[in-house]
C-alpha atoms as a PDB file:
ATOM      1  CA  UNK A   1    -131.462 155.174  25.192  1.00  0.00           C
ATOM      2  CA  UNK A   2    -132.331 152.997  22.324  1.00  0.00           C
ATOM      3  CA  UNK A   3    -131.530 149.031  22.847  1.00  0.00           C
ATOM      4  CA  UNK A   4    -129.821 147.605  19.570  1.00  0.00           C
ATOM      5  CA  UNK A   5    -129.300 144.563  21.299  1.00  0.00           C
ATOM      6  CA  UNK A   6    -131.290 142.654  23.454  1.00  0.00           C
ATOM      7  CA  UNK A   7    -131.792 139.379  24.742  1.00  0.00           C
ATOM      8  CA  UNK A   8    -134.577 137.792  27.384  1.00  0.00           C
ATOM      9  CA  UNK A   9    -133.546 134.821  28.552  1.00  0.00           C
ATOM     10  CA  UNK A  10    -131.655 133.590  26.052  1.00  0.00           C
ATOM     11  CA  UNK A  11    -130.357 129.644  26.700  1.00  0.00           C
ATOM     12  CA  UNK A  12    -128.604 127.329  24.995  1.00  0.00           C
ATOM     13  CA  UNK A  13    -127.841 123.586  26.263  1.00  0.00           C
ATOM     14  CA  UNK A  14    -126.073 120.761  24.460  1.00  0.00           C
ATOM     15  CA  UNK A  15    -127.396 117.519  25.668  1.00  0.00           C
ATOM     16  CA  UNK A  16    -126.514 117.851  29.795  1.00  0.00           C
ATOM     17  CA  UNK A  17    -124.111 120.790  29.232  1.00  0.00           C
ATOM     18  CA  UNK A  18    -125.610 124.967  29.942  1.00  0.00           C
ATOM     19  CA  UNK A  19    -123.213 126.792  27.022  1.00  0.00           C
ATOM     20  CA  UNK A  20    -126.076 129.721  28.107  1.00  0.00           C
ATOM     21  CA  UNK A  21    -128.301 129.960  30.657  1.00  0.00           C
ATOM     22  CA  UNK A  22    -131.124 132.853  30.774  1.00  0.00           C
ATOM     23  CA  UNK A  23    -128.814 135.864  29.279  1.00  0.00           C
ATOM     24  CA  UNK A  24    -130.622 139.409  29.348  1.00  0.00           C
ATOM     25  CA  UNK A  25    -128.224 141.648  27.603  1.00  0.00           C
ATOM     26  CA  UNK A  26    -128.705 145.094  26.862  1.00  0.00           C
ATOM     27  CA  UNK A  27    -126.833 146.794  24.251  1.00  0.00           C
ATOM     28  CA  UNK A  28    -127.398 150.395  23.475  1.00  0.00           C
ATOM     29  CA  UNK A  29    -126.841 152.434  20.375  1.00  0.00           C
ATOM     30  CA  UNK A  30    -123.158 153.786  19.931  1.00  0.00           C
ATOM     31  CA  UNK A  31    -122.357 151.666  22.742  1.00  0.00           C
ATOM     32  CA  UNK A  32    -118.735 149.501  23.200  1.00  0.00           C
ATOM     33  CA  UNK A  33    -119.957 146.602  25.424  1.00  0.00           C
ATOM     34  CA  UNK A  34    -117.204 144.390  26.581  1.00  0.00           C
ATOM     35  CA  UNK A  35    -118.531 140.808  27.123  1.00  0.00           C
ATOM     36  CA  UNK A  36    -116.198 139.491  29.187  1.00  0.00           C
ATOM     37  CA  UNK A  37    -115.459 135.754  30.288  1.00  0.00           C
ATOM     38  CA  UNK A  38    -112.931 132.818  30.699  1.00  0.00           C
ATOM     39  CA  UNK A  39    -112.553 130.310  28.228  1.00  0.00           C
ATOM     40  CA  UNK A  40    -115.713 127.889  27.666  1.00  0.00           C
ATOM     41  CA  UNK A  41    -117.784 130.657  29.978  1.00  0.00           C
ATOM     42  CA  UNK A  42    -120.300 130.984  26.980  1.00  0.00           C
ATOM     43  CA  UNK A  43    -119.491 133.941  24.746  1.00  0.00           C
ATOM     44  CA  UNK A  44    -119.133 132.353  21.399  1.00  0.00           C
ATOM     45  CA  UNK A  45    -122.148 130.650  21.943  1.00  0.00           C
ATOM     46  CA  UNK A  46    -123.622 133.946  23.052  1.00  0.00           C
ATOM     47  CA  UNK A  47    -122.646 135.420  19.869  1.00  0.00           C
ATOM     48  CA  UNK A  48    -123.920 132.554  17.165  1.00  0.00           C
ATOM     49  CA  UNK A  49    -127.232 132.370  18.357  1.00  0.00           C
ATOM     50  CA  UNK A  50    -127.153 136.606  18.390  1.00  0.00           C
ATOM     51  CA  UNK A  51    -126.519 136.128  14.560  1.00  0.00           C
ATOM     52  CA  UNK A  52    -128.626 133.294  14.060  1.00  0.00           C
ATOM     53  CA  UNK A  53    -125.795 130.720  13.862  1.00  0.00           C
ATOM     54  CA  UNK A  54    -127.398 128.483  16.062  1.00  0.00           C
ATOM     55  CA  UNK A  55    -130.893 128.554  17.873  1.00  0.00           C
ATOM     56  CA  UNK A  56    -131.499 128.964  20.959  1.00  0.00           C
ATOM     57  CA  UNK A  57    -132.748 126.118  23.379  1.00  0.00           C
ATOM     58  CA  UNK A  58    -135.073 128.612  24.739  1.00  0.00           C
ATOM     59  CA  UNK A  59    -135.116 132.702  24.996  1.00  0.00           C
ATOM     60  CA  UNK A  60    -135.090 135.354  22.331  1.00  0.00           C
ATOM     61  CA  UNK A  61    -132.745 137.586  20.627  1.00  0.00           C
ATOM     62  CA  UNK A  62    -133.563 141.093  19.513  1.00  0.00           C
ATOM     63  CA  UNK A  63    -131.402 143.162  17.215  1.00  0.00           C
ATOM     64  CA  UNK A  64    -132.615 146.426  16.306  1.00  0.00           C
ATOM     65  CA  UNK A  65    -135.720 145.761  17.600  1.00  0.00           C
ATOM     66  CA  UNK A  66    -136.365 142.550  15.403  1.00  0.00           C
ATOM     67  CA  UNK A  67    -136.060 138.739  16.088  1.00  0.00           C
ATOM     68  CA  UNK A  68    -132.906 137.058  15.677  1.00  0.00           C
ATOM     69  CA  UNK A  69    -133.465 134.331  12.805  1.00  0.00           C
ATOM     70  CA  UNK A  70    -130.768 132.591  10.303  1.00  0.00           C
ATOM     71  CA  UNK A  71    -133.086 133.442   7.344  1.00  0.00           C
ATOM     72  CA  UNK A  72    -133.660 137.400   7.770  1.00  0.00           C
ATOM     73  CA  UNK A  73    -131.435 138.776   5.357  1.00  0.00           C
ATOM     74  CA  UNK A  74    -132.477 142.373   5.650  1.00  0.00           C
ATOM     75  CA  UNK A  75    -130.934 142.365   9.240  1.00  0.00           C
ATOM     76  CA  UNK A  76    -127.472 140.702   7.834  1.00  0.00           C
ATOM     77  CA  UNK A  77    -126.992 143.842   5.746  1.00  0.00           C
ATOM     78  CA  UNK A  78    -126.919 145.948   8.772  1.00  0.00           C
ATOM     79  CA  UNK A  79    -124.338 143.564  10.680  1.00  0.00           C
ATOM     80  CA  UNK A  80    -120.876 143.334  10.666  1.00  0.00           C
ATOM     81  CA  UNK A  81    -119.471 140.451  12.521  1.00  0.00           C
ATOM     82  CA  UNK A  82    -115.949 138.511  13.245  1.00  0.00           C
ATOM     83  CA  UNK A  83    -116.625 134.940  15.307  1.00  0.00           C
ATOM     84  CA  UNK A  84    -113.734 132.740  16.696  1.00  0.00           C
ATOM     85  CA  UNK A  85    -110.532 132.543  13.549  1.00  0.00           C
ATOM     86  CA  UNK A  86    -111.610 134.169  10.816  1.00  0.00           C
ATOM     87  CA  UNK A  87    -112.987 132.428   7.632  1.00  0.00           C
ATOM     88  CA  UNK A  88    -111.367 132.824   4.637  1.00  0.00           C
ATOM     89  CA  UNK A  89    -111.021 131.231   1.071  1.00  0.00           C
ATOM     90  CA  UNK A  90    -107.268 130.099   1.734  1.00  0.00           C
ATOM     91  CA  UNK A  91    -106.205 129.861  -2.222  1.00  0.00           C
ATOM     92  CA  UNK A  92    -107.155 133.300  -3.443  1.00  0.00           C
ATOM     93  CA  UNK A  93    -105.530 136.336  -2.317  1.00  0.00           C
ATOM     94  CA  UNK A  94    -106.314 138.729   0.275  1.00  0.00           C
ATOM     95  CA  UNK A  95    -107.590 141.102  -2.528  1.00  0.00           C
ATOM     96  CA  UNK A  96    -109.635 138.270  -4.273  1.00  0.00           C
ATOM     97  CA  UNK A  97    -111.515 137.586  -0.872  1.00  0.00           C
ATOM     98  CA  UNK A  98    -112.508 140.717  -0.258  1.00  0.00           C
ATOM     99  CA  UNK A  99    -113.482 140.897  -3.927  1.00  0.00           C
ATOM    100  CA  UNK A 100    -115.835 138.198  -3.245  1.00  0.00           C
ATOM    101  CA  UNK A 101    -117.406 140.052   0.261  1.00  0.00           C
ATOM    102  CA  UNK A 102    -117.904 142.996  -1.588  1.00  0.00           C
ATOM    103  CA  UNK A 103    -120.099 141.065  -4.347  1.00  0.00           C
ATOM    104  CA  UNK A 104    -122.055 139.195  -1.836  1.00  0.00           C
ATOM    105  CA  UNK A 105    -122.790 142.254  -0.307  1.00  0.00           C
ATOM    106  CA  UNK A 106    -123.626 144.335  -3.512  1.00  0.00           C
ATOM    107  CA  UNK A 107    -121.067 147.133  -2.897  1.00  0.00           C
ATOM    108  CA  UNK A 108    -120.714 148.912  -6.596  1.00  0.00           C
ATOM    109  CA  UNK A 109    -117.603 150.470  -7.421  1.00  0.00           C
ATOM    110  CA  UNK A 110    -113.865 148.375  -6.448  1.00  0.00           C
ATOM    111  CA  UNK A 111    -113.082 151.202  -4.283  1.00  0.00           C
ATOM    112  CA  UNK A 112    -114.644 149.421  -1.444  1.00  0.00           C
ATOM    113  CA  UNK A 113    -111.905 146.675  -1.245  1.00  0.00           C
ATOM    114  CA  UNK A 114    -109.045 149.250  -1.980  1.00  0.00           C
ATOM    115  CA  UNK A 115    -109.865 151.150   1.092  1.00  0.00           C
ATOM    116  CA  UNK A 116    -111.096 148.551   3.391  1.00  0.00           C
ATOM    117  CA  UNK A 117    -106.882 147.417   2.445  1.00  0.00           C
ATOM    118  CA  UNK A 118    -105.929 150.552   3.168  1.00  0.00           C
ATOM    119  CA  UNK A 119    -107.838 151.145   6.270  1.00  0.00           C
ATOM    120  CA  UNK A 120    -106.811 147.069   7.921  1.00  0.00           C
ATOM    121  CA  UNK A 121    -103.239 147.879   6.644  1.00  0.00           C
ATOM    122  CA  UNK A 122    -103.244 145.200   4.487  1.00  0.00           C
ATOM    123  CA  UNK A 123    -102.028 146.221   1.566  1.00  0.00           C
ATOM    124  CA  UNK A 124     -98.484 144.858   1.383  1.00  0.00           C
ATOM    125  CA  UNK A 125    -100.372 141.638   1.793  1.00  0.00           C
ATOM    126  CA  UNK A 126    -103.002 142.011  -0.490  1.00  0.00           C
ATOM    127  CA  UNK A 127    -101.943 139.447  -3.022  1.00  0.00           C
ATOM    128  CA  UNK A 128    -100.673 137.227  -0.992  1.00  0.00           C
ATOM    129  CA  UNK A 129    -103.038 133.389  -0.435  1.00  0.00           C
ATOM    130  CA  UNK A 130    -104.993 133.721   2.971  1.00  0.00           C
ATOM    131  CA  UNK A 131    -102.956 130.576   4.104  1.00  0.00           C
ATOM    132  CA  UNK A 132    -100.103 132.160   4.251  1.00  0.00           C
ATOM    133  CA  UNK A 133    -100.802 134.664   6.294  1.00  0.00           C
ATOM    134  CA  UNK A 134     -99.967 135.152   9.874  1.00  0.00           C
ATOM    135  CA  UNK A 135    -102.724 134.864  12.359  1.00  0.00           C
ATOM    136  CA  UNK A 136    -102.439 138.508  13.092  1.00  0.00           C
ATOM    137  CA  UNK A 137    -103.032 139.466   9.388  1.00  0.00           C
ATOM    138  CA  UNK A 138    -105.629 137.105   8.987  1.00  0.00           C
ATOM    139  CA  UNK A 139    -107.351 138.493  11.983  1.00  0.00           C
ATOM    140  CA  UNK A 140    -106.937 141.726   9.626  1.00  0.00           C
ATOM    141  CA  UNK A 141    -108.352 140.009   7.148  1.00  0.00           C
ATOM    142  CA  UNK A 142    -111.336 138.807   8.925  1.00  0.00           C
ATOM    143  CA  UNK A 143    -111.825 142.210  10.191  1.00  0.00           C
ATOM    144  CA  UNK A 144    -111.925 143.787   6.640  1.00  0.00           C
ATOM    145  CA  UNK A 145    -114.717 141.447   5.740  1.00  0.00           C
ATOM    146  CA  UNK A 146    -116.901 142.527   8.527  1.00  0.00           C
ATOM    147  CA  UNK A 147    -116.400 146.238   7.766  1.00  0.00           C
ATOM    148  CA  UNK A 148    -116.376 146.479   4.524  1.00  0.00           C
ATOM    149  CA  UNK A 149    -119.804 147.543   4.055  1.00  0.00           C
ATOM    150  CA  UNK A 150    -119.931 149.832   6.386  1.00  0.00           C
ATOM    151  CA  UNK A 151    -122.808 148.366   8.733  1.00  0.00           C
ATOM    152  CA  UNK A 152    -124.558 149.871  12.081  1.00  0.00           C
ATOM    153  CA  UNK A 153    -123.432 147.175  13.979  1.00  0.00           C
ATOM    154  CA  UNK A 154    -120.342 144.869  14.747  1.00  0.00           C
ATOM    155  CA  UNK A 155    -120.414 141.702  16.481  1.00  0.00           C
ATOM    156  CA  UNK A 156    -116.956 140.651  17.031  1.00  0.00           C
ATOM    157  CA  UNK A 157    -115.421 137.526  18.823  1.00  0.00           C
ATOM    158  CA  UNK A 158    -111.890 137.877  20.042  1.00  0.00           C
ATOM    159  CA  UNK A 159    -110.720 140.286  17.528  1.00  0.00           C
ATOM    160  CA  UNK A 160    -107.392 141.022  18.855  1.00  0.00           C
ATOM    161  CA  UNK A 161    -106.353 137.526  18.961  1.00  0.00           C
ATOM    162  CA  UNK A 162    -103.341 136.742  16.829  1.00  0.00           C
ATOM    163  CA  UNK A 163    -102.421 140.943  17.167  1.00  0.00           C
ATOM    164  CA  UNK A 164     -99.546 142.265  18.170  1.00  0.00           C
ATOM    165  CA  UNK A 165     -99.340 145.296  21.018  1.00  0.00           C
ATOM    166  CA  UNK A 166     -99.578 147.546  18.049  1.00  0.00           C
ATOM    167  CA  UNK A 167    -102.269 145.823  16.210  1.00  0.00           C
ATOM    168  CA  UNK A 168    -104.493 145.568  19.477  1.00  0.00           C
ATOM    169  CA  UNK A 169    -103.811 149.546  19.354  1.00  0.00           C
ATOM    170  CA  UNK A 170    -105.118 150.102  16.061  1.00  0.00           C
ATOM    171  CA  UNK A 171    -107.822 148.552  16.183  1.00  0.00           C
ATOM    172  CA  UNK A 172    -109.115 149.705  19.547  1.00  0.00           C
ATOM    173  CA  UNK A 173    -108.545 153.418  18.160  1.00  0.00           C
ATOM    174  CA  UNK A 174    -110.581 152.269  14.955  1.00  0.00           C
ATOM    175  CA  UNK A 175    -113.315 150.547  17.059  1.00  0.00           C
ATOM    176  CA  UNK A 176    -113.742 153.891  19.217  1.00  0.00           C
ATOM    177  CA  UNK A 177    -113.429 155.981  16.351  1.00  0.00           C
ATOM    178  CA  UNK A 178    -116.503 154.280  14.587  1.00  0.00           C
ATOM    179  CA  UNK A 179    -118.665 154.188  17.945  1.00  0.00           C
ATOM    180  CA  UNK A 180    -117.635 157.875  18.989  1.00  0.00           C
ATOM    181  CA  UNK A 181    -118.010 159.597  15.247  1.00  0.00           C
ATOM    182  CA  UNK A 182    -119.960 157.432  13.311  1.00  0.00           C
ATOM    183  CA  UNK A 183    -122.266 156.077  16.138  1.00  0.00           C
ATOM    184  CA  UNK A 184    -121.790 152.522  15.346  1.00  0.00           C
ATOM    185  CA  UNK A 185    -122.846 149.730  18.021  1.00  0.00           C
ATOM    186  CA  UNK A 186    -120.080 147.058  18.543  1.00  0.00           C
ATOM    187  CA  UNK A 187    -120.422 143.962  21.078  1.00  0.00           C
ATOM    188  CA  UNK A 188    -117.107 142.943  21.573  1.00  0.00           C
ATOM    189  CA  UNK A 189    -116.099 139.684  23.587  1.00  0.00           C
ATOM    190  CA  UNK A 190    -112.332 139.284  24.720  1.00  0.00           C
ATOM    191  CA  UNK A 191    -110.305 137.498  27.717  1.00  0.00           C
ATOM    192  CA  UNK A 192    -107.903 140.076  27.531  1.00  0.00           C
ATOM    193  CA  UNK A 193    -109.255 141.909  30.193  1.00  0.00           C
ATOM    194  CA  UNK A 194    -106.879 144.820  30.768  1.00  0.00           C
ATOM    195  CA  UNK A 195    -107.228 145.624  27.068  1.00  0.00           C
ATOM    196  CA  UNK A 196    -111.317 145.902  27.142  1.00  0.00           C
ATOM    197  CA  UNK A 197    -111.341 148.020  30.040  1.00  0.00           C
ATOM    198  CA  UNK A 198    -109.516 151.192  28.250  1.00  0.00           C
ATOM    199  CA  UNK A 199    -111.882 151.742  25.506  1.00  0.00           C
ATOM    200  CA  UNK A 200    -115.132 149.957  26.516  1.00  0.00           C
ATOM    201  CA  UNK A 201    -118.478 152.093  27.897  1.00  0.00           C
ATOM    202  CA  UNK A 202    -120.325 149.109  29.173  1.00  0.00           C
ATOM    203  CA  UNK A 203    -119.270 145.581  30.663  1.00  0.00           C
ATOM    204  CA  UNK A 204    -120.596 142.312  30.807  1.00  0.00           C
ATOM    205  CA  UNK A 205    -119.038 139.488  32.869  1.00  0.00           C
ATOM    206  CA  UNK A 206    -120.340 136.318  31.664  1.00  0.00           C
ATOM    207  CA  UNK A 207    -119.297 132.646  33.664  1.00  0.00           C
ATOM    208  CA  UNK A 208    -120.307 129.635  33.141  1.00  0.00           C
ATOM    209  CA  UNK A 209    -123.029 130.568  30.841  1.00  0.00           C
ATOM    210  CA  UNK A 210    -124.398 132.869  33.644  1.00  0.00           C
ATOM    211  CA  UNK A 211    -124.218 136.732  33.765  1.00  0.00           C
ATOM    212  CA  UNK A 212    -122.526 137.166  36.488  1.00  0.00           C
ATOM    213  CA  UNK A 213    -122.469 141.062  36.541  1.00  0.00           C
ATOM    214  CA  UNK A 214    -123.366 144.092  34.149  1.00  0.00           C
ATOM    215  CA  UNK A 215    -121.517 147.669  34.895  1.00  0.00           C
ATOM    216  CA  UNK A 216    -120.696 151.071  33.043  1.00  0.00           C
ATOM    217  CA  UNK A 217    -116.771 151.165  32.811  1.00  0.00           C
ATOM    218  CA  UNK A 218    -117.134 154.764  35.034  1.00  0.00           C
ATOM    219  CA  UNK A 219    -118.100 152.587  37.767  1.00  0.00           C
ATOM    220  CA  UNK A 220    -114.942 150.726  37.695  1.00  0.00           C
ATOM    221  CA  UNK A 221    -113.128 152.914  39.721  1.00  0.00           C
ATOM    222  CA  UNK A 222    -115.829 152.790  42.840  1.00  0.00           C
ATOM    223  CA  UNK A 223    -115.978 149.088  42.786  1.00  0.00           C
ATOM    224  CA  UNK A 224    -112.334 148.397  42.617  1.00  0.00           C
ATOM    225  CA  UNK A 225    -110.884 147.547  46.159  1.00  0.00           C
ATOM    226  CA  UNK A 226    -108.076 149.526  47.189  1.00  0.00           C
ATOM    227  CA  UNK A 227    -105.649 148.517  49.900  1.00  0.00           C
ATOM    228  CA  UNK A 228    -102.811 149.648  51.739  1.00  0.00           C
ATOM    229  CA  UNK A 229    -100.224 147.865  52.124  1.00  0.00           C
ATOM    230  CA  UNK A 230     -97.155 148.262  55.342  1.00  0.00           C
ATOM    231  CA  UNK A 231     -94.242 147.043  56.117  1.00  0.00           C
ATOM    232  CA  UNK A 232     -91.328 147.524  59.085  1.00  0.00           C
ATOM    233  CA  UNK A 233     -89.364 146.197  61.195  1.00  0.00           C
ATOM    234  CA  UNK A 234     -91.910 144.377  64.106  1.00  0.00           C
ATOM    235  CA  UNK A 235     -94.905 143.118  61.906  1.00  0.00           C
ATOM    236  CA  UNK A 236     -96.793 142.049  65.411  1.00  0.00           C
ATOM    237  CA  UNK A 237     -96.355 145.562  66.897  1.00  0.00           C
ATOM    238  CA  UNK A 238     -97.031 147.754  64.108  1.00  0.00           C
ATOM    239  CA  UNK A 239    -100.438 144.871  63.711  1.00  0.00           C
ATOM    240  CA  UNK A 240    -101.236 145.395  67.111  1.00  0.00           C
ATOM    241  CA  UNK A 241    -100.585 149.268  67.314  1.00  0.00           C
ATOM    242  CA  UNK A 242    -103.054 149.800  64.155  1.00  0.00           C
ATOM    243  CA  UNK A 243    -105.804 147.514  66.036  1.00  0.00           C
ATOM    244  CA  UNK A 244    -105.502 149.350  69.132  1.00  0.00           C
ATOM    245  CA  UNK A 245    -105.925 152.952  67.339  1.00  0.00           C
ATOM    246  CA  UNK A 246    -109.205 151.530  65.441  1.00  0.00           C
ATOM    247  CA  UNK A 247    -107.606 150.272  62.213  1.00  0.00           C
ATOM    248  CA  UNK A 248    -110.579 147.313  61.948  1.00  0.00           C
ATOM    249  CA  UNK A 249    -109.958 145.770  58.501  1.00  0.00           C
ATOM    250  CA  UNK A 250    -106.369 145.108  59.053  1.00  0.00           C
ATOM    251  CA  UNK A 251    -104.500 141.936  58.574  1.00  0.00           C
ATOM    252  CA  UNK A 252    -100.929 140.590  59.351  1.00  0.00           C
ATOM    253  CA  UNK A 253     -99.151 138.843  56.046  1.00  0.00           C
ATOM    254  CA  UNK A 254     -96.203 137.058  55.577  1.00  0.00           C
ATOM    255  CA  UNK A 255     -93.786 139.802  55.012  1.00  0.00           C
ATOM    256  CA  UNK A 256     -96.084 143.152  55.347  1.00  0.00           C
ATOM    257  CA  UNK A 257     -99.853 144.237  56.875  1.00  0.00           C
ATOM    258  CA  UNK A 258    -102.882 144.796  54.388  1.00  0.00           C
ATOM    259  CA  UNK A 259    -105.206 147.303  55.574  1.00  0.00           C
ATOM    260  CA  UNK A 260    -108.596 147.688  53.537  1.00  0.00           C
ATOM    261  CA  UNK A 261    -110.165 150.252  56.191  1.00  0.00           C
ATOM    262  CA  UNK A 262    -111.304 153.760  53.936  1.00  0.00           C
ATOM    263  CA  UNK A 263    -109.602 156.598  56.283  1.00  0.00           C
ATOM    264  CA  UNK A 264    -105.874 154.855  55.924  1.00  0.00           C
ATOM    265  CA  UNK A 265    -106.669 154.427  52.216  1.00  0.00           C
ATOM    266  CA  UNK A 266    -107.410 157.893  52.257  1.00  0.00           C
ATOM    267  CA  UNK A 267    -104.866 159.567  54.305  1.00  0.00           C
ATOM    268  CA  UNK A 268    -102.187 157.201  54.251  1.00  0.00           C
ATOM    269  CA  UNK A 269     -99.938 159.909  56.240  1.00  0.00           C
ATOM    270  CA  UNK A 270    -101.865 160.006  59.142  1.00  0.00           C
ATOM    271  CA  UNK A 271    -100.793 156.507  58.958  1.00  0.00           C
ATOM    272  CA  UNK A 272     -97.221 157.081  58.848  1.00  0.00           C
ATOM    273  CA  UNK A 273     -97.256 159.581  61.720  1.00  0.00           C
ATOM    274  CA  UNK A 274     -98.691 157.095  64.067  1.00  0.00           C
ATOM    275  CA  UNK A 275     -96.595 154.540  63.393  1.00  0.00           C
ATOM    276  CA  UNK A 276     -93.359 157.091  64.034  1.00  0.00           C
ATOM    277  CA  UNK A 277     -94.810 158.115  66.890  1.00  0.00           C
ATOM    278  CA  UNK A 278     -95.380 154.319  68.234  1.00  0.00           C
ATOM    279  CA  UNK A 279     -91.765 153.367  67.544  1.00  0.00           C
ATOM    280  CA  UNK A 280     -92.621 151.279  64.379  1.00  0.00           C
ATOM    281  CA  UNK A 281     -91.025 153.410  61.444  1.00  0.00           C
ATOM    282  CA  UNK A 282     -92.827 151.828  58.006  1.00  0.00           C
ATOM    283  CA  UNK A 283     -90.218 150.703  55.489  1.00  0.00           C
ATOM    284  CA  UNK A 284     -92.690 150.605  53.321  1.00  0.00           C
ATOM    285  CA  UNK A 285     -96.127 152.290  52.872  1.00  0.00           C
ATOM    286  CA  UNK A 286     -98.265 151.873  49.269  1.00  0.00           C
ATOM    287  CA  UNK A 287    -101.772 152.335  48.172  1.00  0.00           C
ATOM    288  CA  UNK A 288    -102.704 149.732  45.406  1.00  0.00           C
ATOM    289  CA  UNK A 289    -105.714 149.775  43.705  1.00  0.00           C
ATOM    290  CA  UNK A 290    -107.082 146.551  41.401  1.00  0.00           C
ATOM    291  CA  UNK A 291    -107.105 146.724  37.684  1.00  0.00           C
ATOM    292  CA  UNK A 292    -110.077 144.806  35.732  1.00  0.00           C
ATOM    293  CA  UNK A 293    -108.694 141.600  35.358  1.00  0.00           C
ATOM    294  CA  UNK A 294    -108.353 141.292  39.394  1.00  0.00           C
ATOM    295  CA  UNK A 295    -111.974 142.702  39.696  1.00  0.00           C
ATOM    296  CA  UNK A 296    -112.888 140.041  37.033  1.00  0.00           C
ATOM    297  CA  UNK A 297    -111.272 137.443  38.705  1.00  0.00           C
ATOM    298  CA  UNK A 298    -112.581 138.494  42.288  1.00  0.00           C
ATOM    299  CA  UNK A 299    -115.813 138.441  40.764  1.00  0.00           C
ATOM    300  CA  UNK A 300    -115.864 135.310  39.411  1.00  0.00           C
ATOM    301  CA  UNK A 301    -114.879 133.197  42.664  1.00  0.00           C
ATOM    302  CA  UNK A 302    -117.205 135.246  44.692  1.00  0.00           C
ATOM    303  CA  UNK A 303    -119.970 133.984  42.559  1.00  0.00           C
ATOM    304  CA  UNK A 304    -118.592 130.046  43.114  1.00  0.00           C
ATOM    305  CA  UNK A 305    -116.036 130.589  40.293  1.00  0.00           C
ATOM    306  CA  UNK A 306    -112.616 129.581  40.247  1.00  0.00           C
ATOM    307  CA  UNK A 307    -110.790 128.941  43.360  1.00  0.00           C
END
């Protein structure tokens, strides 16, 4: 499949401090790729040099097969792109700045800016001054600008910051709309982990500058640990009863026993009828399964991240 982005390498260091440190991303048409990270791990710095923002330290960006520089306007056209809070003239109107995008970006006809309103939900707002917006509608607002023109690519930082829960929904249905019927290409970096993980296809986990890992969201489920978790009335028994009958990965808690071994996962019955059968009735007896953001965070401190 074709790569629409692409990066080798790609660095960036302020004076003694790695914002980026030898990225290879791979980002392929029609794709949602989740780029993933803690705050300060690198992304918006990721992101600006990808657009030409900033330049690299060393490393090279590739979008649609061509190199990343500030000056190489026929690529622009192609891109749409939201980084960090969304720039705005704050004395003219909603309307008036998107009057102004759609010039700069030789759209003919007005029709553009009515239905990029229509289409952000931003029309009971539309003559209202950018600074008095809320940071959800100028989130909107920022999002209108990079869509407007219709482009084969979106390059968006945070974009559900500011949303409410029904905001982050409409937006994530728009986003997979344009990527599933229209075959557009969007790099998306969030925090909000949970969120990513329901309508990305690829993810990126980026910490500390460093990719840390790079998986297909249908792999999720594989990698995700699932445990089982016990409880009853002699912790140390039912502990020592499960050891004896060749339950390996199996440790005693506070208040309940954690079992990570695949055939209790798997037939958590079997479970139950031994313990009956030992004298150690569970009270309790539950199959959990981690979400993204524990993967991410599991992740992270495995590869000398947080603590």
């Amino acid at each position: 499949m074709e790569d629409i982005i692409k990066t080798v390498d790609l660095s960036k260091e302020y004076g003694e401090v790695k914002a980026a440190t030898a990225l290879n991303l791979n980002v392929r048409k029609g794709e949602i790729y989740g780029f993933l990270g803690l705050n300060g791990a690198g992304k918006t710095t990721t992101i600006r040099m990808l657009l030409g923002m900033i330049r690299p330290t060393s490393g090279k960006a590739f979008i649609l097969g061509e190199k990343v520089h500030a000056n190489h306007n026929t690529l622009w056209e192609k891109i749409g792109y939201l980084v960090e809070i969304p720039y705005s003239y704050p004395n003219l109107t909603v309307r008036e700045n998107l009057e102004i995008i759609r010039r700069l970006r030789f759209l003919h006809g007005r029709d553009a800016v009515n239905k990029i309103i229509d289409r952000l939900q931003l029309k009971q707002y539309s003559n209202r001054k950018a600074k008095n917006l809320s940071l959800g509608n100028k989130q909107r607002l920022g999002l209108a600008k990079a869509l407007i023109h219709h482009p084969e690519i979106l390059i968006l930082d945070e974009p559900a910051n500011g949303l409410d829960p029904a905001g982050i929904h409409d937006i994530r249905e728009m986003l997979s709309d344009l990527a599933v019927k229209q075959g557009v290409t969007i790099f998306i970096s969030s925090h909000i982990l949970g969120e990513i993980s329901r309508f990305a296809t690829r993810i990126g986990i980026i910490h500390e500058g460093k990719m840390v890992k790079e998986i297909d969201t249908d792999q999720l489920n594989s990698l995700c640990q699932k445990q089982l978790f016990i409880r009853t009335d002699d912790l140390k028994r039912t502990h020592s009863v499960l050891k004896q009958n060749g339950f390996k990965n199996c440790e005693l808690e506070e208040n309940r026993i954690k079992i990570s071994d695949e055939s209790a996962i798997n037939d958590p019955g079997k479970v139950a009828i031994l313990l009956v059968n030992t004298g150690c009735p569970p009270s309790l007896l539950h199959v959990t399964e981690e979400d993204l953001e524990s993967y991410f965070l599991r992740t992270i401190k495995s590869n000398g991240g947080i603590q």
